[in-house]
Protein backbone atom coordinates (compact mmCIF):
# COMPACT_ATOMS: atom_id res chain seq x y z
CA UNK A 1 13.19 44.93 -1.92
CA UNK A 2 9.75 44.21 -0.09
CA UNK A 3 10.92 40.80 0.87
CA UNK A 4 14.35 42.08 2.12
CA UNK A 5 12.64 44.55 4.42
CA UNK A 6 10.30 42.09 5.39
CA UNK A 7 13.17 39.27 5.80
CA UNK A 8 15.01 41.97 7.95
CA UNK A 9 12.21 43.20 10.27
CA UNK A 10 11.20 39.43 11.44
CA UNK A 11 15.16 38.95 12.03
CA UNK A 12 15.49 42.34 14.08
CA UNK A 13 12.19 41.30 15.77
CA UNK A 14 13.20 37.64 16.88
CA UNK A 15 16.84 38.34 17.19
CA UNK A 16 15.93 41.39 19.92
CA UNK A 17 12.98 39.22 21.70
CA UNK A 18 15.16 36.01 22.01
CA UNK A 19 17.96 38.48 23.34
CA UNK A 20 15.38 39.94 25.76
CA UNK A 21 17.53 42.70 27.41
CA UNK A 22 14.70 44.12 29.36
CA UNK A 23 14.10 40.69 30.58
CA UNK A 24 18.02 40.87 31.63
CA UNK A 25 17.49 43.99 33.60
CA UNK A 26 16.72 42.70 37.26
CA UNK A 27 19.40 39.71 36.78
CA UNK A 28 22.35 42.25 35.49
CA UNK A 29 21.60 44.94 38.88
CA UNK A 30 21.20 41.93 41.53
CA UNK A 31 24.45 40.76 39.97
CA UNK A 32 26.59 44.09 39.60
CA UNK A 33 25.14 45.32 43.24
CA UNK A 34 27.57 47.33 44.55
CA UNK A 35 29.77 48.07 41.56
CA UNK A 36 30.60 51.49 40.24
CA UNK A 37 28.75 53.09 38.03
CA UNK A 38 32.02 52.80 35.86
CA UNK A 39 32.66 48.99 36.36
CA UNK A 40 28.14 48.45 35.51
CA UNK A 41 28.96 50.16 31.88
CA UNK A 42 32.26 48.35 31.17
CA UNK A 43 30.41 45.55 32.29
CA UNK A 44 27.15 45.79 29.96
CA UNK A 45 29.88 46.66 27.14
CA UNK A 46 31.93 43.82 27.67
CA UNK A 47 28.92 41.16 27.71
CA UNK A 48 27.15 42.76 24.52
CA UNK A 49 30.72 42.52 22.37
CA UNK A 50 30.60 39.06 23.40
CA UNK A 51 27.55 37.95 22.71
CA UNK A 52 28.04 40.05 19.61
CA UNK A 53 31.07 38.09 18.85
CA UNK A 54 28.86 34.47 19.47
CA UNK A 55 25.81 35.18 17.77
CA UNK A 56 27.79 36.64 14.85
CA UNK A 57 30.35 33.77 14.62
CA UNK A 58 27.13 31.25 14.90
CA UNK A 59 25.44 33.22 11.98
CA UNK A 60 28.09 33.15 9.54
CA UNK A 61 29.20 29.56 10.57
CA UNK A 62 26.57 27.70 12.00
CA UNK A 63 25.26 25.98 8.76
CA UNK A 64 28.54 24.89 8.39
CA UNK A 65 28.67 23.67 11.11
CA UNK A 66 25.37 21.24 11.27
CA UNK A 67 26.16 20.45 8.02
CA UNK A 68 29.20 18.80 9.26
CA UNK A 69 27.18 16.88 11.51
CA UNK A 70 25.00 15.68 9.01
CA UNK A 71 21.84 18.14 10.86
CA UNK A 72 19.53 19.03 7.69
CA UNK A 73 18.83 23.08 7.56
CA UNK A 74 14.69 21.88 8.18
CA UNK A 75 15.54 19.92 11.08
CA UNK A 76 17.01 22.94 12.66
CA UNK A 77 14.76 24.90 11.68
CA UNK A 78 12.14 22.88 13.74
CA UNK A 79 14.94 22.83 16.59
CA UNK A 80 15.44 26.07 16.40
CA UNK A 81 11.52 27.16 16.72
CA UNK A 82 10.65 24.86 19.59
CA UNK A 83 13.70 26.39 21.43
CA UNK A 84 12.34 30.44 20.55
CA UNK A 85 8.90 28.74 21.54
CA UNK A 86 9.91 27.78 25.09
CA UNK A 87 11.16 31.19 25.59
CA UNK A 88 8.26 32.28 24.26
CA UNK A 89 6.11 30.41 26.86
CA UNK A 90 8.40 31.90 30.02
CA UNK A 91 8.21 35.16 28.62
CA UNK A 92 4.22 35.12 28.48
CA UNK A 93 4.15 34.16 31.74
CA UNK A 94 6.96 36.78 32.58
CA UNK A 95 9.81 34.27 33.26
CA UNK A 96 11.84 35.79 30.85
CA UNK A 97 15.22 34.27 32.23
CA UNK A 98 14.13 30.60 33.02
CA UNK A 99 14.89 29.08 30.24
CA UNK A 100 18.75 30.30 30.43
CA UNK A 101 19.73 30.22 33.89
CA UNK A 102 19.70 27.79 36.66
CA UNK A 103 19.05 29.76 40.40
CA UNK A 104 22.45 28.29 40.75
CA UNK A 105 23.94 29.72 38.18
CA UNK A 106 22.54 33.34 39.13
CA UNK A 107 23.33 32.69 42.48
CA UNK A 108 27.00 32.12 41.41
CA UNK A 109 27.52 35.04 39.18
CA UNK A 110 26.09 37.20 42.08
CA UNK A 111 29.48 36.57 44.05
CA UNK A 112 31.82 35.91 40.81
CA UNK A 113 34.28 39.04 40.28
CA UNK A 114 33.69 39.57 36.77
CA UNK A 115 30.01 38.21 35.25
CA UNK A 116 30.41 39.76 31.86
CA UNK A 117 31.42 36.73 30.08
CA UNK A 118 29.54 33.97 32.43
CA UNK A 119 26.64 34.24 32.92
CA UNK A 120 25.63 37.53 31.30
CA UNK A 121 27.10 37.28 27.66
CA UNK A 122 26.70 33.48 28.10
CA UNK A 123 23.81 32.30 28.52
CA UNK A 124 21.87 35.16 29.09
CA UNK A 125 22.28 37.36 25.93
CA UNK A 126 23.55 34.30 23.78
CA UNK A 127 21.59 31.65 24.84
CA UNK A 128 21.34 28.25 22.73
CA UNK A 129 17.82 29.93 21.36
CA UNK A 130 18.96 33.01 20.25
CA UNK A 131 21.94 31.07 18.52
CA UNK A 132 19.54 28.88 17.15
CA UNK A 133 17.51 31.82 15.93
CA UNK A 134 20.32 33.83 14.07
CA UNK A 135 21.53 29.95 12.42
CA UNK A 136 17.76 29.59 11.26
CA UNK A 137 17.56 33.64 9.98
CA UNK A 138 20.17 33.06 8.06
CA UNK A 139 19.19 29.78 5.87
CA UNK A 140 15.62 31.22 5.40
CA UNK A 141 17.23 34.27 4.27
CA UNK A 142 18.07 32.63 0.62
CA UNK A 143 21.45 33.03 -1.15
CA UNK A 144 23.03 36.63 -1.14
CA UNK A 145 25.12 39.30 0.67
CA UNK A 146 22.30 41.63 1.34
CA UNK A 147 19.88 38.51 2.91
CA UNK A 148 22.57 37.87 5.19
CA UNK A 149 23.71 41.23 5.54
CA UNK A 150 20.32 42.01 7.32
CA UNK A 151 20.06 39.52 10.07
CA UNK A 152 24.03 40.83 10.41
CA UNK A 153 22.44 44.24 10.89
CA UNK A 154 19.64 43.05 13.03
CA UNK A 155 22.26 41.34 15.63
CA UNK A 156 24.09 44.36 15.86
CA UNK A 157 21.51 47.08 16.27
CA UNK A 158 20.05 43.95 19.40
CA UNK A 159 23.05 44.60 21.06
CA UNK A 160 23.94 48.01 20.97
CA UNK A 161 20.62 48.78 22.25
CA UNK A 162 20.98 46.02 24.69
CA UNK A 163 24.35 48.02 25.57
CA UNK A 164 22.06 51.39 26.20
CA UNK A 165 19.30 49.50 28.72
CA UNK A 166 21.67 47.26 30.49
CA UNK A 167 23.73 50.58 31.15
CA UNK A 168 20.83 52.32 31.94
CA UNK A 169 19.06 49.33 33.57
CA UNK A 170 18.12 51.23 37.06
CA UNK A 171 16.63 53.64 35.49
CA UNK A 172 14.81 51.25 32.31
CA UNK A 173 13.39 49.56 36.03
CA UNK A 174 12.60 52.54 37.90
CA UNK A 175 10.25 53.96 35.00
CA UNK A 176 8.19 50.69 33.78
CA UNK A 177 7.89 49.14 37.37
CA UNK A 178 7.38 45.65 37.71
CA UNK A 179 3.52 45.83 36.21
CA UNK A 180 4.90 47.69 33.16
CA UNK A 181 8.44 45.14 33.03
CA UNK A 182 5.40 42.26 33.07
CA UNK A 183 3.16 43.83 30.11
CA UNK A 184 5.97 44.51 28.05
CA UNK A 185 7.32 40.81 28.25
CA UNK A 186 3.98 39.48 27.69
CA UNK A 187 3.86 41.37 24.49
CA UNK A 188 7.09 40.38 23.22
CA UNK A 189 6.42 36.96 23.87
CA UNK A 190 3.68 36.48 22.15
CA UNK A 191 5.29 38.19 18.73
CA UNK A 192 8.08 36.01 19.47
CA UNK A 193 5.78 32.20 20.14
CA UNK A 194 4.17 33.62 16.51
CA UNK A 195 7.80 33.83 14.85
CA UNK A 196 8.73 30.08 16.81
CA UNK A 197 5.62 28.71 15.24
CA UNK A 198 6.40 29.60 11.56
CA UNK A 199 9.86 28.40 12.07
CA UNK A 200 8.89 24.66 12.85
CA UNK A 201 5.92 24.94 9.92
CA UNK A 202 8.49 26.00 7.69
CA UNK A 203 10.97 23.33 8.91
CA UNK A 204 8.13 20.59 8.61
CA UNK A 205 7.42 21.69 5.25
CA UNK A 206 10.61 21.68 4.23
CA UNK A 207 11.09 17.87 5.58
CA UNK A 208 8.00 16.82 4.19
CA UNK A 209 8.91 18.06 1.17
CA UNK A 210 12.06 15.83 1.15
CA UNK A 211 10.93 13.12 1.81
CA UNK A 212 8.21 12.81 -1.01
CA UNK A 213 10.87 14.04 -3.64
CA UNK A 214 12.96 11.11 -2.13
């Protein structure tokens, strides 16, 4: 039971941080300027059931997946933590969103009719290192429902309360300000550049591992 609560508090903790919706809150009001407040919550609802959808699909399937591709479970591992590691690294130096977004691609969704798919369920709340992430919980998870059933429960209690602050994002902005936006990223980064780095030394460990059994 120890290790399950433990296995499920480092899931909720990377799964959220990777997700970053505080990090999301500038990008989803400069793109939703001038919508409703109606059309801003069916948008933030429509973007977290989809990268609900993705991150859930990619946790259940994933292995499968790479395993079909002949990608070892340590390999991604190590994949998996450099990606969380340069979203770390923007995040410290609070660039939360550079590693997910072109200016281009913001630019674009700023002018696009509906953003909730593209870009703010993808790649902004499902990025390739939060799918990654979720592929990487799950294998160091071990065998078992209830392993598996806490990174499920970790992805969903991200994005519901990445439904709450994207629907309340004017107000999430008005209270920390920019300084207090800034701290709090810093923060989270660092947790989350701690959680990359035992991902690629368990994924080298694993590797090294094989290779002296083989």
């Amino acid at each position: 039971m120890p290790d399950l609560l433990s296995h499920f508090l480092v899931s909720l903790s990377a799964v959220f941080f990777i997700v970053d919706p505080l990090g999301i809150v500038p990008i989803f009001l400069a793109i939703t300027a001038g919508s409703s407040p109606e059309k801003m919550r069916s948008t933030a609802a429509r973007a977290c059931l989809t990268a609900f959808g993705m991150m859930t699909f990619f946790a259940l399937f994933g292995g499968a997946v790479f395993k079909v591709f002949g990608i070892s479970l340590s390999a991604f591992r190590i994949a998996g933590g450099l990606l969380l590691l340069m979203t770390a690294l923007d995040m410290l130096r609070a660039k939360p969103s550079g590693t997910r977004t072109t200016p281009e691609e913001t630019e674009e969704g700023v002018h696009k009719e509906d953003v909730a798919i593209v870009p703010l369920a993808i790649p902004l709340l499902s990025g390739p290192g939060a799918l990654a992430t979720v592929v990487v919980l799950m294998s160091q998870g071990g065998p078992g429902v209830l392993p598996a059933g806490a990174v499920l429960l970790a992805i969903t209690i991200t994005f519901a309360a990445s439904y709450f602050i994207l629907r309340g994002a004017a107000l999430v902005q008005r209270v920390l300000g920019r300084s207090g936006m800034a701290i709090l990223e810093r923060t989270m980064g660092l947790i989350l550049a701690a959680i990359a780095v035992q991902f690629v030394a368990d994924g080298a460990l694993d590797l090294l591992a094989s290779s002296r059994a083989s």
